[in-house]
PDB file of N, CA and C in Angstrom:
ATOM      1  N   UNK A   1      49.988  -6.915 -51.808  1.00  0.00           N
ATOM      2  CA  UNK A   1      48.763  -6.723 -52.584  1.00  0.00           C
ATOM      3  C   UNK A   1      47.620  -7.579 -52.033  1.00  0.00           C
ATOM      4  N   UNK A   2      47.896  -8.661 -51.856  1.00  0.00           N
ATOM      5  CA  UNK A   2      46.979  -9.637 -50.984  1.00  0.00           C
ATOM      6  C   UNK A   2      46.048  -9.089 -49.667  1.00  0.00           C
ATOM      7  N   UNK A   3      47.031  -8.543 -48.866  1.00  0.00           N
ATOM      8  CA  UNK A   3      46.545  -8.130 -48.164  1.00  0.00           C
ATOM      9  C   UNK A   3      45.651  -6.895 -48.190  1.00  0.00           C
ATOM     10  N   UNK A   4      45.836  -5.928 -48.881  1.00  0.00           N
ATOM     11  CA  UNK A   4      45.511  -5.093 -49.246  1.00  0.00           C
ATOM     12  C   UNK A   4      43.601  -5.879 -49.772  1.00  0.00           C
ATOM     13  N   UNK A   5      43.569  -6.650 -50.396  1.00  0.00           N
ATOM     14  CA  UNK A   5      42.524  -7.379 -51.445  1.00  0.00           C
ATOM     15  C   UNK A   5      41.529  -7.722 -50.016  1.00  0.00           C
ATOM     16  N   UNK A   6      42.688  -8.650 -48.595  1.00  0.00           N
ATOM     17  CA  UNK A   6      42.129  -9.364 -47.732  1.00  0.00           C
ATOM     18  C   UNK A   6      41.260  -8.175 -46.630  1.00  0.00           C
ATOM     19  N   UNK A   7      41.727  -6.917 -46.761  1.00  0.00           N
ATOM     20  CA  UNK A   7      41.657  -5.993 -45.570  1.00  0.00           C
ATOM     21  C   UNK A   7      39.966  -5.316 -46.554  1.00  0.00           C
ATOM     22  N   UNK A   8      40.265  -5.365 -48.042  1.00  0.00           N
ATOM     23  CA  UNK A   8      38.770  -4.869 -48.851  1.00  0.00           C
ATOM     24  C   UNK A   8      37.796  -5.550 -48.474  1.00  0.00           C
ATOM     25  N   UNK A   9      37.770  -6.992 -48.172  1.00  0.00           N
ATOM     26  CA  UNK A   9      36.438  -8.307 -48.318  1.00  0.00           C
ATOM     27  C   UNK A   9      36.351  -7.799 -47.182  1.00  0.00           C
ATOM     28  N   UNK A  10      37.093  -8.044 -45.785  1.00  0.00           N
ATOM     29  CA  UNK A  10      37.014  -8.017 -44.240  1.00  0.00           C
ATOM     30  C   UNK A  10      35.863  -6.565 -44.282  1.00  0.00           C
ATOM     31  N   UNK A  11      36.193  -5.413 -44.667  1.00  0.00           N
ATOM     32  CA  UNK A  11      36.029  -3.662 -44.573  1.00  0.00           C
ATOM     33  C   UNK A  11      34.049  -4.534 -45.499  1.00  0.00           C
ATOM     34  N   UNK A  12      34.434  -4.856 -46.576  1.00  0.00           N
ATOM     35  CA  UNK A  12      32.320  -5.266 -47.189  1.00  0.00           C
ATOM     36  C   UNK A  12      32.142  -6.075 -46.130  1.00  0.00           C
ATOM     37  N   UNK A  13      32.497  -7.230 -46.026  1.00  0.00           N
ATOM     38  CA  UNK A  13      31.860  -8.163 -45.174  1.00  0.00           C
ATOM     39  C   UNK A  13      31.528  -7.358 -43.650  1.00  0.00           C
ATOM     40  N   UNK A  14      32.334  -6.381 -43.385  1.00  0.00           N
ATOM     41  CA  UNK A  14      31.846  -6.038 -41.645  1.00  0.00           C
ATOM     42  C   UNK A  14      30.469  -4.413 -42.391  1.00  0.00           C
ATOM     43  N   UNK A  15      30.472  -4.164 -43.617  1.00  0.00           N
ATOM     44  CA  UNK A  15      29.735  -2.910 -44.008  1.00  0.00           C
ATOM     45  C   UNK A  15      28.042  -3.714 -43.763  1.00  0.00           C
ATOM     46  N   UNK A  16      28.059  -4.995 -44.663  1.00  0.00           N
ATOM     47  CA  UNK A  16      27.244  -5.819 -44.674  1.00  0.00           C
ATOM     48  C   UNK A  16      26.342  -6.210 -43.461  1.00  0.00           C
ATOM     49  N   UNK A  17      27.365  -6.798 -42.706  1.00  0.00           N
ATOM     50  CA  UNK A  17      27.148  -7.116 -40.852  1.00  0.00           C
ATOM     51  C   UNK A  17      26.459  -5.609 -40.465  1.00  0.00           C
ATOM     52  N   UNK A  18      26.808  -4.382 -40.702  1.00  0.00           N
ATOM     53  CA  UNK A  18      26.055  -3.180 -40.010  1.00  0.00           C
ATOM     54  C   UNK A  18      25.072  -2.823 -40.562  1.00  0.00           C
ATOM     55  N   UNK A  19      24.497  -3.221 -41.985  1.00  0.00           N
ATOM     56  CA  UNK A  19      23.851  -2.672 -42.465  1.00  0.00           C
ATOM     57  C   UNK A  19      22.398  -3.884 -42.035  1.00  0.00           C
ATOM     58  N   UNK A  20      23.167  -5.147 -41.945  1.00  0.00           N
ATOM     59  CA  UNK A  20      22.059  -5.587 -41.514  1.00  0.00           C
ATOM     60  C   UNK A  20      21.353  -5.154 -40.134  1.00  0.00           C
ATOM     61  N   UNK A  21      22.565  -5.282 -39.072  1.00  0.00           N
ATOM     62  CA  UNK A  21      22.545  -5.115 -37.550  1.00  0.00           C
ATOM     63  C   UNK A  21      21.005  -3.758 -37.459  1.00  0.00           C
ATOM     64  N   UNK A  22      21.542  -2.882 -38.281  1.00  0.00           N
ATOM     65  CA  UNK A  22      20.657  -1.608 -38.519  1.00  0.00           C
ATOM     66  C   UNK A  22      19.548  -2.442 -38.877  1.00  0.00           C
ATOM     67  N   UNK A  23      19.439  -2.813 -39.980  1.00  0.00           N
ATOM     68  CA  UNK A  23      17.667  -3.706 -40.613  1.00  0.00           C
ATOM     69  C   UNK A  23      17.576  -3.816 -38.999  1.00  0.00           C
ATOM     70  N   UNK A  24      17.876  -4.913 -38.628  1.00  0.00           N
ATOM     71  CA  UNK A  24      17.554  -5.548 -37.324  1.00  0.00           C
ATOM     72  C   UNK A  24      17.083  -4.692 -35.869  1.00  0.00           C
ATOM     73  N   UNK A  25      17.478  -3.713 -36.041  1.00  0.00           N
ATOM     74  CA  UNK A  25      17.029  -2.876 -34.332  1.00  0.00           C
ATOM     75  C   UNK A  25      16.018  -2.071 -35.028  1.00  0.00           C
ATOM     76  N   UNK A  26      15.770  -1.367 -36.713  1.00  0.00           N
ATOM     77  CA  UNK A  26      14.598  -0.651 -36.952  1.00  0.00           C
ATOM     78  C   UNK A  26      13.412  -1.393 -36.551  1.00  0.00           C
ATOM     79  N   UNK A  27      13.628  -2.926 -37.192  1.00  0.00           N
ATOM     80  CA  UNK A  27      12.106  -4.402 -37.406  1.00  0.00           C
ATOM     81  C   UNK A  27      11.983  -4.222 -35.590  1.00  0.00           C
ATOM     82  N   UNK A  28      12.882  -4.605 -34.616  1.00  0.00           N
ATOM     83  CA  UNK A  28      12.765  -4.339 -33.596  1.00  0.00           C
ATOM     84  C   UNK A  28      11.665  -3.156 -33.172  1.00  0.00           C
ATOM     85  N   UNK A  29      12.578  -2.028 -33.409  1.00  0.00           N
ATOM     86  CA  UNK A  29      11.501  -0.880 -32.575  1.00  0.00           C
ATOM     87  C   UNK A  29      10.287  -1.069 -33.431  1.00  0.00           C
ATOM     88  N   UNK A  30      10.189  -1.098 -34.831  1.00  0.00           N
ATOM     89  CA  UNK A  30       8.704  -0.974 -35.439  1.00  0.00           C
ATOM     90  C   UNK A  30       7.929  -1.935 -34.465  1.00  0.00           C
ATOM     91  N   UNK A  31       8.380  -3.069 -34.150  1.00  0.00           N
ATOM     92  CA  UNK A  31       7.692  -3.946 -33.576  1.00  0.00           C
ATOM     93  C   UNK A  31       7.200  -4.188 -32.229  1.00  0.00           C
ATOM     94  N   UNK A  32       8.488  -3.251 -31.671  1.00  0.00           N
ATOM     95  CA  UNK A  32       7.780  -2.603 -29.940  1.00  0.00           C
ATOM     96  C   UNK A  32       6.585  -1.347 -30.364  1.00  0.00           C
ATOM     97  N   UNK A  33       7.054  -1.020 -31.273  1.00  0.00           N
ATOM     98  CA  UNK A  33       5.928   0.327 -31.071  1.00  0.00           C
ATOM     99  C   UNK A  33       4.553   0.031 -31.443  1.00  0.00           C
ATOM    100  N   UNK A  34       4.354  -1.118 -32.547  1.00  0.00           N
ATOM    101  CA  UNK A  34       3.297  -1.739 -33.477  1.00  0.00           C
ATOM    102  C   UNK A  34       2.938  -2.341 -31.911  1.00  0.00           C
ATOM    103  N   UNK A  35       3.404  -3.350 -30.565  1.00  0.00           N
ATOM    104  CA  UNK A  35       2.909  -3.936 -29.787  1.00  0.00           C
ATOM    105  C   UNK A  35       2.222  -3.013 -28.970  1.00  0.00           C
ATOM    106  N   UNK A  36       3.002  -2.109 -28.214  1.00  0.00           N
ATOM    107  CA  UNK A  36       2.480  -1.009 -27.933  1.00  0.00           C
ATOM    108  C   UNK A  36       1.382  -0.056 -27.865  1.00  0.00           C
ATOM    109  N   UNK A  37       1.528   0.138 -29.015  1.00  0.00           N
ATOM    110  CA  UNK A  37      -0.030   0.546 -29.857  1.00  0.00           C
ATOM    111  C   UNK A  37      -0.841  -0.703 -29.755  1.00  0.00           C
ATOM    112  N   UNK A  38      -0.978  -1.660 -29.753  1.00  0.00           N
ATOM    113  CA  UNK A  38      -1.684  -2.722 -29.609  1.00  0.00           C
ATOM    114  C   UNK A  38      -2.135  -2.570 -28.498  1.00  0.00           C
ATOM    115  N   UNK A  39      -1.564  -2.633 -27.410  1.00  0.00           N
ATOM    116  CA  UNK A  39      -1.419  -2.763 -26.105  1.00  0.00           C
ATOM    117  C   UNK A  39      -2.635  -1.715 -25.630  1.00  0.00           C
ATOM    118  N   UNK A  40      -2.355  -0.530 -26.009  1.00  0.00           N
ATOM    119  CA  UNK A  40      -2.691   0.710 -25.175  1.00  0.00           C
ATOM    120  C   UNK A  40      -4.089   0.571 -26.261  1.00  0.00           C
ATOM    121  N   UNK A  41      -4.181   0.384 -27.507  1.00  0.00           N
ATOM    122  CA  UNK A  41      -5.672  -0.219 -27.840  1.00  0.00           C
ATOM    123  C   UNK A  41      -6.597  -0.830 -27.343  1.00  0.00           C
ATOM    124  N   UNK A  42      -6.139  -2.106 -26.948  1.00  0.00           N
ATOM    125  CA  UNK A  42      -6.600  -2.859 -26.073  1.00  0.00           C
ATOM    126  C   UNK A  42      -7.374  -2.458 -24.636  1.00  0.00           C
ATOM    127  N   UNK A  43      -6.326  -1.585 -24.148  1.00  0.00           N
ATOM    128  CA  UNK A  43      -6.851  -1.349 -22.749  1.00  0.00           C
ATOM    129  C   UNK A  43      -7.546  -0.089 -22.914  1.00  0.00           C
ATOM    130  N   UNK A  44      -7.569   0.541 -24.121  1.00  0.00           N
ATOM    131  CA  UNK A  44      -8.746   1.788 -23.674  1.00  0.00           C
ATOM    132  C   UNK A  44     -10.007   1.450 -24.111  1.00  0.00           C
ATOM    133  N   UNK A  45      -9.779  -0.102 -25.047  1.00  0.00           N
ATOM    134  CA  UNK A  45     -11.352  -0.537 -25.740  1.00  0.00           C
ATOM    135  C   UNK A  45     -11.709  -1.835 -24.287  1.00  0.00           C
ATOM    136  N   UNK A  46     -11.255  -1.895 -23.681  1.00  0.00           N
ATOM    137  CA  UNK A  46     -11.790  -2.711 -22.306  1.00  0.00           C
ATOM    138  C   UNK A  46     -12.388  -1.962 -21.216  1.00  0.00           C
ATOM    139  N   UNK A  47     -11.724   0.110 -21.148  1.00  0.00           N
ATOM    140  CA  UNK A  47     -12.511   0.741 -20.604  1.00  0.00           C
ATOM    141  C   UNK A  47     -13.537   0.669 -20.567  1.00  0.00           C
ATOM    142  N   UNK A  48     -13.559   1.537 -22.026  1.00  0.00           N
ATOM    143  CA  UNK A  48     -14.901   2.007 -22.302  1.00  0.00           C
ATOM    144  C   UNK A  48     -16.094   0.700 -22.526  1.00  0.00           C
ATOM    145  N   UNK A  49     -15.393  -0.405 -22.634  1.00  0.00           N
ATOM    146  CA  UNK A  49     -16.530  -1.363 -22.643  1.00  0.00           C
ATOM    147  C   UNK A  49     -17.065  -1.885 -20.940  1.00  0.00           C
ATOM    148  N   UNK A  50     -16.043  -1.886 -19.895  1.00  0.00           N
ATOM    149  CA  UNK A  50     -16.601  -1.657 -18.472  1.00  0.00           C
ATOM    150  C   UNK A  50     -17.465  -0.468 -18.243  1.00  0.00           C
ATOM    151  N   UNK A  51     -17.261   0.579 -18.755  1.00  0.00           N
ATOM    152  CA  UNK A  51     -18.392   2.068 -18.692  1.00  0.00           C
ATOM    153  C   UNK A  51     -19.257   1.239 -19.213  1.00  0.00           C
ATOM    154  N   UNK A  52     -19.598   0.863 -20.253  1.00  0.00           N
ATOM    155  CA  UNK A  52     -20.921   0.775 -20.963  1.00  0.00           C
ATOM    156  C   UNK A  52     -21.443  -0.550 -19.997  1.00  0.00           C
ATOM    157  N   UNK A  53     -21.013  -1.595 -19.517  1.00  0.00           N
ATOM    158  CA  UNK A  53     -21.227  -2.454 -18.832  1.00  0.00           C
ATOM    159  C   UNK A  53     -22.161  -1.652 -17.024  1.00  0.00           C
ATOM    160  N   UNK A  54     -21.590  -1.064 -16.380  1.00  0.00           N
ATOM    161  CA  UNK A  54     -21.895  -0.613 -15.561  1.00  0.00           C
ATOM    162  C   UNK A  54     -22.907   0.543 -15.983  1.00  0.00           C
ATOM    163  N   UNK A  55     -23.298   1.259 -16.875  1.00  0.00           N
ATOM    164  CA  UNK A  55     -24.176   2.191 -17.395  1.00  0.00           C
ATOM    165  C   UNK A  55     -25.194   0.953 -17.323  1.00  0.00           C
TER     166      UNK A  55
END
Protein backbone atom coordinates (compact mmCIF):
# COMPACT_ATOMS: atom_id res chain seq x y z
CA UNK A 1 0.00 0.00 0.00
CA UNK A 2 2.90 2.30 0.73
CA UNK A 3 4.16 2.04 -2.22
CA UNK A 4 1.37 2.36 -4.12
CA UNK A 5 0.80 6.04 -1.87
CA UNK A 6 4.90 6.55 -2.74
CA UNK A 7 4.51 5.91 -6.71
CA UNK A 8 1.01 8.73 -6.33
CA UNK A 9 3.34 11.81 -4.70
CA UNK A 10 6.42 10.76 -7.24
CA UNK A 11 3.42 10.61 -10.56
CA UNK A 12 2.04 14.85 -8.76
CA UNK A 13 5.36 15.84 -7.94
CA UNK A 14 6.84 14.94 -11.68
CA UNK A 15 2.90 16.40 -13.15
CA UNK A 16 3.95 19.61 -11.23
CA UNK A 17 7.75 19.65 -12.61
CA UNK A 18 5.92 19.59 -16.36
CA UNK A 19 3.50 21.83 -15.84
CA UNK A 20 5.89 24.20 -14.71
CA UNK A 21 8.76 23.20 -17.34
CA UNK A 22 5.70 24.21 -19.88
CA UNK A 23 5.09 27.84 -17.84
CA UNK A 24 8.80 28.09 -18.49
CA UNK A 25 9.48 27.59 -22.45
CA UNK A 26 5.87 29.62 -23.17
CA UNK A 27 7.60 33.03 -20.76
CA UNK A 28 10.62 31.99 -22.94
CA UNK A 29 9.21 32.20 -26.49
CA UNK A 30 6.78 35.20 -25.42
CA UNK A 31 9.98 36.75 -24.60
CA UNK A 32 12.04 35.95 -27.79
CA UNK A 33 9.21 37.08 -29.79
CA UNK A 34 8.36 40.39 -27.49
CA UNK A 35 12.58 40.95 -28.19
CA UNK A 36 12.22 40.41 -31.62
CA UNK A 37 9.55 42.62 -32.29
CA UNK A 38 11.61 45.03 -30.44
CA UNK A 39 14.42 44.42 -32.46
CA UNK A 40 12.93 44.65 -35.96
CA UNK A 41 11.16 48.03 -34.45
CA UNK A 42 14.09 49.42 -33.79
CA UNK A 43 15.76 48.93 -37.01
CA UNK A 44 12.97 50.03 -39.30
CA UNK A 45 12.55 53.35 -37.00
CA UNK A 46 16.55 53.98 -37.58
CA UNK A 47 15.72 53.60 -41.39
CA UNK A 48 13.42 55.74 -41.94
CA UNK A 49 15.08 58.21 -39.65
CA UNK A 50 18.54 57.93 -41.98
CA UNK A 51 15.95 58.70 -45.12
CA UNK A 52 14.74 61.70 -43.45
CA UNK A 53 18.37 62.61 -42.41
CA UNK A 54 19.77 62.44 -45.95
CA UNK A 55 16.43 64.09 -47.54
Amino acid sequence: MKAIEQMTKEYEAQQKTNKFAKLISILAIALITILSLLSLSLYKNNIIRSHQTIS
